[in-house]
PDB file of N, CA and C in Angstrom:
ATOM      1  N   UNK A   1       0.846  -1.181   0.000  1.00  0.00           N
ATOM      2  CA  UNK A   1       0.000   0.000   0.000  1.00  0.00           C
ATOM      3  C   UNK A   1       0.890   1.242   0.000  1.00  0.00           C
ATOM      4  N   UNK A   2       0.791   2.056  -0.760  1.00  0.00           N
ATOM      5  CA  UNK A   2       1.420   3.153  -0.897  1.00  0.00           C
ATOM      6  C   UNK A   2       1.725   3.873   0.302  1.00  0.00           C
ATOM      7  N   UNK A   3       0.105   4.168   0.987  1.00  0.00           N
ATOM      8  CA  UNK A   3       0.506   4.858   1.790  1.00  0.00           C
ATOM      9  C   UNK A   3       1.231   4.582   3.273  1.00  0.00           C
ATOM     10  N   UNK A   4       1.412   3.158   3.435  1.00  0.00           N
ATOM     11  CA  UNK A   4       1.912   2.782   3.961  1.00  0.00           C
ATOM     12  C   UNK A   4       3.936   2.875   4.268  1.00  0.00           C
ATOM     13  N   UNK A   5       3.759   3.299   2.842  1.00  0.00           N
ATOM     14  CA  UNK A   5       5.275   3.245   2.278  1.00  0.00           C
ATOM     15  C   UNK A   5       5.771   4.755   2.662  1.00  0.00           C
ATOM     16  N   UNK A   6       4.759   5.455   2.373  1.00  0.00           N
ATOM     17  CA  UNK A   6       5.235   7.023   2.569  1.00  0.00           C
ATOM     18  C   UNK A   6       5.134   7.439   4.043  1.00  0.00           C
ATOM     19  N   UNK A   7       4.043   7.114   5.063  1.00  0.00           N
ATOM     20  CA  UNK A   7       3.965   6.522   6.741  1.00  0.00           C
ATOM     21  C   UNK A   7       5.619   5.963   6.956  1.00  0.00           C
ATOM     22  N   UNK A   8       6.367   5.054   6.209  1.00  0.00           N
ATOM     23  CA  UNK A   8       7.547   4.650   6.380  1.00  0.00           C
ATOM     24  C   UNK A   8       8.809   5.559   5.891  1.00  0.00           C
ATOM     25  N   UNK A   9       8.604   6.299   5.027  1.00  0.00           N
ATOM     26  CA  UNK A   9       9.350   7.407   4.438  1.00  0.00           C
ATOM     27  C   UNK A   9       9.415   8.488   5.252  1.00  0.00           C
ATOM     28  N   UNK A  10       8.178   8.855   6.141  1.00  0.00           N
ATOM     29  CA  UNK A  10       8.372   9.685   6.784  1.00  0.00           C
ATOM     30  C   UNK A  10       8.899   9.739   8.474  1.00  0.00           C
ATOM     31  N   UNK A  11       8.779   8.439   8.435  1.00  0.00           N
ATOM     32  CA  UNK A  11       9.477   8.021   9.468  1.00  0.00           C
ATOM     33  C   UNK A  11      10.804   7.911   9.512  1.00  0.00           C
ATOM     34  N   UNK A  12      11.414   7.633   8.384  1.00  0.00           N
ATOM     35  CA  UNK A  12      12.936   7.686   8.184  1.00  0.00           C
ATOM     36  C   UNK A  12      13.272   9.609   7.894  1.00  0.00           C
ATOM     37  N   UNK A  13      12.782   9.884   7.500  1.00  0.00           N
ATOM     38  CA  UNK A  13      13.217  11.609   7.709  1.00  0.00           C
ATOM     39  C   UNK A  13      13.148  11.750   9.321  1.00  0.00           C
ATOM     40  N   UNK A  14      12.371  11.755   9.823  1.00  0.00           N
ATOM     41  CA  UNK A  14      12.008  11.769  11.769  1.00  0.00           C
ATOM     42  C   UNK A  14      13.386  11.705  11.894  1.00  0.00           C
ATOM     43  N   UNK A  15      13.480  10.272  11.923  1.00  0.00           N
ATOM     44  CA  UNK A  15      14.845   9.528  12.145  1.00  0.00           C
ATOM     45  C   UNK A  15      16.060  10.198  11.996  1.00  0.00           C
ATOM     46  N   UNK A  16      16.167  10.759  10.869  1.00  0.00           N
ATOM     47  CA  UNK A  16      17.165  11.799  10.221  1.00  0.00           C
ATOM     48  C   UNK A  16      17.306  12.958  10.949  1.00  0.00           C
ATOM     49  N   UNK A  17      16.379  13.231  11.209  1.00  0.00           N
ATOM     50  CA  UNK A  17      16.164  14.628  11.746  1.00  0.00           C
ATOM     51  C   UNK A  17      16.399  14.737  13.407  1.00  0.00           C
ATOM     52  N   UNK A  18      15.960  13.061  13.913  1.00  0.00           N
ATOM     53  CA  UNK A  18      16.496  13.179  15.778  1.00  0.00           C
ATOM     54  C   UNK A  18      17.762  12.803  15.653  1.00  0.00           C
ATOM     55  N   UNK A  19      18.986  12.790  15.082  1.00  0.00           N
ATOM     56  CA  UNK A  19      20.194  12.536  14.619  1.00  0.00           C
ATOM     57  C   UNK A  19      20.756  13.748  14.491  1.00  0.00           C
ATOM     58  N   UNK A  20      19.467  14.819  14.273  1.00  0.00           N
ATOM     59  CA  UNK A  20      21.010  16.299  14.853  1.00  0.00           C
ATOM     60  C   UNK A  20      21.346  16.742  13.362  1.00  0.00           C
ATOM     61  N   UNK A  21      21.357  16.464  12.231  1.00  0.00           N
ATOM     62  CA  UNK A  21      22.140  16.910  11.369  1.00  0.00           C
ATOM     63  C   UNK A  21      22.626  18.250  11.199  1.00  0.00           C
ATOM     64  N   UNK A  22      23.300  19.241  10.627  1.00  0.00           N
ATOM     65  CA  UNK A  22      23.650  20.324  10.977  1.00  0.00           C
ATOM     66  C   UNK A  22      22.722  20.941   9.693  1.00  0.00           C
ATOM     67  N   UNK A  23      21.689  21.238  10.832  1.00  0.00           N
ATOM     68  CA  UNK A  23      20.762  21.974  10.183  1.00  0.00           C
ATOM     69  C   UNK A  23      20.415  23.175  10.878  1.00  0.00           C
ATOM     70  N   UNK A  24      19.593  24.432  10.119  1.00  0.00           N
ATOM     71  CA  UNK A  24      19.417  25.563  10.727  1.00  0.00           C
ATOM     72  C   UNK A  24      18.179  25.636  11.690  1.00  0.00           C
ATOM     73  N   UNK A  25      17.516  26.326  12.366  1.00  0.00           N
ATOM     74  CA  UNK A  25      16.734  26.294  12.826  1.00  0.00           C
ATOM     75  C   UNK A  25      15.140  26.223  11.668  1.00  0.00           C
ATOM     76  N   UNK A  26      15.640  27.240  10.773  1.00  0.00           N
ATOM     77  CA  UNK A  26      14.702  27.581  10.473  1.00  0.00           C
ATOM     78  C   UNK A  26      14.322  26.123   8.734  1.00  0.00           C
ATOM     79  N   UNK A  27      15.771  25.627   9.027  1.00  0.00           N
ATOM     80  CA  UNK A  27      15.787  24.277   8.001  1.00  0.00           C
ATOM     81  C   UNK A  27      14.914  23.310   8.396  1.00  0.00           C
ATOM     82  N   UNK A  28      15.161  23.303   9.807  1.00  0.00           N
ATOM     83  CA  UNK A  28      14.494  21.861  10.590  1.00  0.00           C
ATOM     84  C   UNK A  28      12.757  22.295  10.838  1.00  0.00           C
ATOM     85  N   UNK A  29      12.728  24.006  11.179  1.00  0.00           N
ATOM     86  CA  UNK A  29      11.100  23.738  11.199  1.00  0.00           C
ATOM     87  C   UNK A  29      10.441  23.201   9.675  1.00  0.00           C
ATOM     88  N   UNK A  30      11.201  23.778   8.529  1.00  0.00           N
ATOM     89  CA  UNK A  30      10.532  24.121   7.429  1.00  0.00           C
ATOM     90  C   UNK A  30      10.567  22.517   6.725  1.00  0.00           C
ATOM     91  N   UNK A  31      11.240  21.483   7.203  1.00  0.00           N
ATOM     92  CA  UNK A  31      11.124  20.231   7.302  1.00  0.00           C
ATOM     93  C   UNK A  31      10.079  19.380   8.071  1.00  0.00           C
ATOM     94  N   UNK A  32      10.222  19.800   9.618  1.00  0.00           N
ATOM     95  CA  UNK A  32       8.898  19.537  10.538  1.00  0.00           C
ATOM     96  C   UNK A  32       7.512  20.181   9.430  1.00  0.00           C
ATOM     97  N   UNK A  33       7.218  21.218   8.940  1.00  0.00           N
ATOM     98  CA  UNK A  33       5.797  21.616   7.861  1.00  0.00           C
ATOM     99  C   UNK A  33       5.856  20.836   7.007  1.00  0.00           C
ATOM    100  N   UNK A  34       6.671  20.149   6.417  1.00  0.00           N
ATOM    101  CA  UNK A  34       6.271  19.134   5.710  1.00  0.00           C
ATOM    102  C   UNK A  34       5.787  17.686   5.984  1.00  0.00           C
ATOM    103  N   UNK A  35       6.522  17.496   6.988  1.00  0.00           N
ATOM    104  CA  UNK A  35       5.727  15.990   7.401  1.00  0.00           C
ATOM    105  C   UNK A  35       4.706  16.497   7.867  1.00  0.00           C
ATOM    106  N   UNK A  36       4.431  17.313   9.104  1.00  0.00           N
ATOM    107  CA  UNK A  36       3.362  18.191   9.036  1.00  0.00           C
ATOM    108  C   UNK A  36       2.004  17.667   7.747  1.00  0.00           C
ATOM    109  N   UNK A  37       2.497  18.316   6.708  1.00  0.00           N
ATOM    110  CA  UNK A  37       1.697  18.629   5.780  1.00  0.00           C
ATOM    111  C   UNK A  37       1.318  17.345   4.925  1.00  0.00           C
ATOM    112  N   UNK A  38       2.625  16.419   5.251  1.00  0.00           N
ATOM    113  CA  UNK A  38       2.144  15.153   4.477  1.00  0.00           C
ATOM    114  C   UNK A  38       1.014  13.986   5.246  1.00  0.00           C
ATOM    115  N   UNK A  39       1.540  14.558   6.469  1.00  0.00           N
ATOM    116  CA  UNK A  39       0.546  13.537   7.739  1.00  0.00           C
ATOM    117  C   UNK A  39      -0.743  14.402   7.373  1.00  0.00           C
ATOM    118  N   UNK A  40      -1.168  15.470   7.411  1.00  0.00           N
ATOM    119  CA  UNK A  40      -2.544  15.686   7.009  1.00  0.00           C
ATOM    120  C   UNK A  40      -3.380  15.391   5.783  1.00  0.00           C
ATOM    121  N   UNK A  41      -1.871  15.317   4.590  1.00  0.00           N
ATOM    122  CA  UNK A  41      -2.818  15.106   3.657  1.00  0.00           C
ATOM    123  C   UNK A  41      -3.240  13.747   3.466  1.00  0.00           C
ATOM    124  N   UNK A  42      -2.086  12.513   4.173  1.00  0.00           N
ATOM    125  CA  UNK A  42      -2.825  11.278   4.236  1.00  0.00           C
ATOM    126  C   UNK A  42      -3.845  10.863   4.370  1.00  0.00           C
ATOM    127  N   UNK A  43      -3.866  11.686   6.082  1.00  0.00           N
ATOM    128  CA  UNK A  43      -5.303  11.570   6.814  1.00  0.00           C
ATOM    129  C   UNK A  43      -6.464  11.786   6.234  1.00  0.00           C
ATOM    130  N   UNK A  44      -6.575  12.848   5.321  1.00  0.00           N
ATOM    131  CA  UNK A  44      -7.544  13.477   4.619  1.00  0.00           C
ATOM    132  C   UNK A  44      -8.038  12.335   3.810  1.00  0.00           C
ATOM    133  N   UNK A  45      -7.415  11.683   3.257  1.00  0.00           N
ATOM    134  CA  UNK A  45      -7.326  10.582   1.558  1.00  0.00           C
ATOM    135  C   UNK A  45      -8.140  11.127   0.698  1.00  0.00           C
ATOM    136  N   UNK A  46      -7.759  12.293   0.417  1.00  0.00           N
ATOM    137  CA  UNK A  46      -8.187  13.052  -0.727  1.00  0.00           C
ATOM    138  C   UNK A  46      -7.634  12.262  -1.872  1.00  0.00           C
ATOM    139  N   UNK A  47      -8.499  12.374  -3.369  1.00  0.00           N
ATOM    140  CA  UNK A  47      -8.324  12.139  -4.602  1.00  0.00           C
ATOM    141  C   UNK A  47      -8.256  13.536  -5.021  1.00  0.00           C
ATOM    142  N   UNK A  48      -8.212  14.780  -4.414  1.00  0.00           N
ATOM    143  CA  UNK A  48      -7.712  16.006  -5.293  1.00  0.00           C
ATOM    144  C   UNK A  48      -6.229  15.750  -5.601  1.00  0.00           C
ATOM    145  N   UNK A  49      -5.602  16.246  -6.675  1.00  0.00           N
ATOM    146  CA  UNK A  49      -4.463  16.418  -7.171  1.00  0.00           C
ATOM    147  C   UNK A  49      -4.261  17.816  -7.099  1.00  0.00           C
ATOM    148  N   UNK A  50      -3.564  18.222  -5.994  1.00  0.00           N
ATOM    149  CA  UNK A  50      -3.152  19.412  -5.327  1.00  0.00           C
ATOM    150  C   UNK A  50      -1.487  19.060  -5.174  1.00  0.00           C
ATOM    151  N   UNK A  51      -1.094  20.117  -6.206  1.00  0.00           N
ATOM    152  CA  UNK A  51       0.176  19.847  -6.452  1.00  0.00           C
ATOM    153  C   UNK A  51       1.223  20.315  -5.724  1.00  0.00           C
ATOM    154  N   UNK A  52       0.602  21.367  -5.196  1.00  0.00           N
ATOM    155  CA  UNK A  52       1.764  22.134  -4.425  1.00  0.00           C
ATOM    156  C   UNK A  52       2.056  21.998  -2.866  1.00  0.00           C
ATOM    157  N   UNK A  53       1.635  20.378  -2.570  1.00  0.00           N
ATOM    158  CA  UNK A  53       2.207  19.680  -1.352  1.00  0.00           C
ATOM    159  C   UNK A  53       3.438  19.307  -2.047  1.00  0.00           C
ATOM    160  N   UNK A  54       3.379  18.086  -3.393  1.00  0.00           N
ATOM    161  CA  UNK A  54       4.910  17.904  -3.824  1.00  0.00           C
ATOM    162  C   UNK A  54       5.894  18.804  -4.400  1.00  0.00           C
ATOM    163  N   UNK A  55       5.236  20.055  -5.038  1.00  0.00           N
ATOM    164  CA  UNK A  55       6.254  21.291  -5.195  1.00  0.00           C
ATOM    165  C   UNK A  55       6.553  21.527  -3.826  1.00  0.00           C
ATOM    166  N   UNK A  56       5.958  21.633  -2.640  1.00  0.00           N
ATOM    167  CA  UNK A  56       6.562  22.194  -2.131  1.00  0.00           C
ATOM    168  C   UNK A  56       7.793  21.211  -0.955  1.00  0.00           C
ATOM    169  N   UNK A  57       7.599  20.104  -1.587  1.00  0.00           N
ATOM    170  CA  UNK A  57       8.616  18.475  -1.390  1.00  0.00           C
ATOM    171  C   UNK A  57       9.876  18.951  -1.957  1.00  0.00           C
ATOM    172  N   UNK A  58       9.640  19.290  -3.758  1.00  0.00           N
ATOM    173  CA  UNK A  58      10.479  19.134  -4.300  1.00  0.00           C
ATOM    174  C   UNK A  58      11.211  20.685  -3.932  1.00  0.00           C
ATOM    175  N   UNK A  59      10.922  21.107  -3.575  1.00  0.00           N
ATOM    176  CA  UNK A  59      11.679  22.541  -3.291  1.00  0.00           C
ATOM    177  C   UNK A  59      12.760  22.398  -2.253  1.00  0.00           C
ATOM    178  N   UNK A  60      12.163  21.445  -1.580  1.00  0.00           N
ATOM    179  CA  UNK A  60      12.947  20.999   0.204  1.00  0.00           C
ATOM    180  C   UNK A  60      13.971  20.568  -0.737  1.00  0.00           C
ATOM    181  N   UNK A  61      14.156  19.521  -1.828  1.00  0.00           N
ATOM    182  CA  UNK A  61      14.799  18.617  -2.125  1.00  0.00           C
ATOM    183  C   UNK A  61      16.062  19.084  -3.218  1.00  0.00           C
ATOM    184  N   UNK A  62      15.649  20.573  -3.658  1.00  0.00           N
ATOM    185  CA  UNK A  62      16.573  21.269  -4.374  1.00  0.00           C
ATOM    186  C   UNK A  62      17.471  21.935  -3.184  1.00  0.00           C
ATOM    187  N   UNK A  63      16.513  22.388  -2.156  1.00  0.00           N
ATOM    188  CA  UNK A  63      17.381  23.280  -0.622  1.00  0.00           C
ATOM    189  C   UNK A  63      17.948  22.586  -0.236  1.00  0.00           C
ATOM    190  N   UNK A  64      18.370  21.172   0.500  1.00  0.00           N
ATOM    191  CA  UNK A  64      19.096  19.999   1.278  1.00  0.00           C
ATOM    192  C   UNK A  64      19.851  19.133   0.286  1.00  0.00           C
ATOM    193  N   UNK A  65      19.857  19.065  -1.019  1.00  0.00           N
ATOM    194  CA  UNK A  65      20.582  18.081  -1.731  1.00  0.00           C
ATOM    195  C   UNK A  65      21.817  18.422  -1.893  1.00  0.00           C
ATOM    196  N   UNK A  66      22.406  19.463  -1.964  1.00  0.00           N
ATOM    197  CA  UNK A  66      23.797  19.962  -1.482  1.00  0.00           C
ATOM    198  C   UNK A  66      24.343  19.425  -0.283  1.00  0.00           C
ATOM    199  N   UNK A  67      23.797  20.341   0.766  1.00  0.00           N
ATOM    200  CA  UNK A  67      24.624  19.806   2.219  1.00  0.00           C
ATOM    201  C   UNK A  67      24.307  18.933   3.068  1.00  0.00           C
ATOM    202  N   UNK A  68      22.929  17.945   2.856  1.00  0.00           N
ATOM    203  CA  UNK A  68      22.137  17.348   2.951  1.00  0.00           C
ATOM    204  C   UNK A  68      21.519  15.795   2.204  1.00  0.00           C
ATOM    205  N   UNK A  69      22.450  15.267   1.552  1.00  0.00           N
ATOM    206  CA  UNK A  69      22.106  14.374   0.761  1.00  0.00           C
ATOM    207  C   UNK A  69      21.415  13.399   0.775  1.00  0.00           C
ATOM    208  N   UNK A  70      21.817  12.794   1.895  1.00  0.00           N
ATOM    209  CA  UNK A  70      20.522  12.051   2.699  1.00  0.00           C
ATOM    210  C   UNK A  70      19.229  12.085   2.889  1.00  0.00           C
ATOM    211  N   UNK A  71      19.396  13.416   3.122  1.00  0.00           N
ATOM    212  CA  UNK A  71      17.990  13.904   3.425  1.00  0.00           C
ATOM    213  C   UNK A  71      17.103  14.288   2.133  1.00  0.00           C
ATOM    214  N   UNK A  72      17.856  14.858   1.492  1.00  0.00           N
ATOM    215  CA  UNK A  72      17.275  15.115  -0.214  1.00  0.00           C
ATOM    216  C   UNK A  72      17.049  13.792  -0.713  1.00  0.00           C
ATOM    217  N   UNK A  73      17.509  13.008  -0.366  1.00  0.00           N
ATOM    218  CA  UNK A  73      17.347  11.427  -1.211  1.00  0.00           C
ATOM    219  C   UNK A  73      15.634  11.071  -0.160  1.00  0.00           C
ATOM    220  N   UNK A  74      15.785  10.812   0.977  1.00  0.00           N
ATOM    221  CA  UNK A  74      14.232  10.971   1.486  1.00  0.00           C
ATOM    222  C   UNK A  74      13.172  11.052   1.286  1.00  0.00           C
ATOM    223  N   UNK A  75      13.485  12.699   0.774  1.00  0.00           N
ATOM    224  CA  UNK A  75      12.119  13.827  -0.288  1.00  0.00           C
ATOM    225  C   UNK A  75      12.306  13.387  -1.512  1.00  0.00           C
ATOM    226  N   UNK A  76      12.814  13.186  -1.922  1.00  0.00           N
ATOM    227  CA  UNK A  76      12.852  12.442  -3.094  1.00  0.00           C
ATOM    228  C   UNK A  76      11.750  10.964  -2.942  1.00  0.00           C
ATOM    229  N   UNK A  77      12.078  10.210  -2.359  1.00  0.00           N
ATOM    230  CA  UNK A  77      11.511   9.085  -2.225  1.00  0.00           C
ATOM    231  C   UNK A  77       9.925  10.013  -1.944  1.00  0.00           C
ATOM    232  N   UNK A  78       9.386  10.871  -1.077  1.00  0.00           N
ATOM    233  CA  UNK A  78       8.670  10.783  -0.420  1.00  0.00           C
ATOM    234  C   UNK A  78       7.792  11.565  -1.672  1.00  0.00           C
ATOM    235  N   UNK A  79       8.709  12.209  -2.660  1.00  0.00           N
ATOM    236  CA  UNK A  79       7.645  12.994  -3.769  1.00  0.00           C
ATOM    237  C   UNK A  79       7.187  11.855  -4.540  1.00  0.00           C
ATOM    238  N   UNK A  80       8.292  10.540  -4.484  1.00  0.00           N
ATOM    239  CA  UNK A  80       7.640  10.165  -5.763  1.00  0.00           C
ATOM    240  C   UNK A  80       6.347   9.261  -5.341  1.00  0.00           C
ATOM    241  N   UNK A  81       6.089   8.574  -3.676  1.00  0.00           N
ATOM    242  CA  UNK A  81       5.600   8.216  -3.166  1.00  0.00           C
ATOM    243  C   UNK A  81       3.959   8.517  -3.574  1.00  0.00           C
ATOM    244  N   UNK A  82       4.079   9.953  -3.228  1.00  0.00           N
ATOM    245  CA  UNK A  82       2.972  11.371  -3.610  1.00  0.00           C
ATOM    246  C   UNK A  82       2.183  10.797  -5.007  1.00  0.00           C
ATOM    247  N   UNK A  83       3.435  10.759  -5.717  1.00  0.00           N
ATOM    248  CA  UNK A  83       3.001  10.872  -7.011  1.00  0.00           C
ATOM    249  C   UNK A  83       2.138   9.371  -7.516  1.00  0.00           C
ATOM    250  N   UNK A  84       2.804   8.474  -6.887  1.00  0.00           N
ATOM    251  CA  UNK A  84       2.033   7.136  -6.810  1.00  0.00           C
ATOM    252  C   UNK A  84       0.664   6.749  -6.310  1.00  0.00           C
ATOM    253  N   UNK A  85       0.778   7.910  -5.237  1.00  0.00           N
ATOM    254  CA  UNK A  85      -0.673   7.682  -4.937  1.00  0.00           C
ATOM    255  C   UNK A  85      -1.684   8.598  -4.960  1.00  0.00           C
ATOM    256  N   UNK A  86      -0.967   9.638  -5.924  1.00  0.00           N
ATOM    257  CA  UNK A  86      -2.122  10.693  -6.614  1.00  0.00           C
ATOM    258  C   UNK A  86      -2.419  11.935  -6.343  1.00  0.00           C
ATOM    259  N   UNK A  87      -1.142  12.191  -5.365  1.00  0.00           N
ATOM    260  CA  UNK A  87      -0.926  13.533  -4.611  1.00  0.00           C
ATOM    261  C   UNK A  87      -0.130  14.676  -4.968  1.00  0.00           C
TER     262      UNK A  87
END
């Protein structure tokens, strides 16, 4: 089940994220709004195709893939997740 997979994706960012990485303050909230934002839109199980939850994935994933690779690889997983299940 998809969404099961992305529930697991976002658990491995968590993970990432209680590990401290040298991130800014304002990196780590703007990371916390996204799981944030992905845990609601699960909940919801909307069939709208509202795109600008994964734009605003893939934006994280252009900001962290530099100093952050790990973590950009994540959002990565977690857009395409999105995209699998219609989000």
């Amino acid at each position: 089940m998809p969404a099961s997979e992305l529930q697991a994706q976002l658990q491995t960012l968590r993970e990432q994220l209680d590990q401290n990485p040298p991130l800014t303050e304002e990196e780590r909230v703007h990371l916390n709004e996204l799981i944030t934002q992905i845990q609601a839109q699960i909940a919801l199980e909307t069939a709208t195709h509202d795109t600008s939850l994964a734009d605003g994935v893939n934006l994280a994933v252009e900001r962290f893939e530099v100093e952050h690779p790990t973590i950009a690889g994540t959002l990565r997983n977690i857009v395409q997740t999105l995209g699998n299940i219609g989000i």
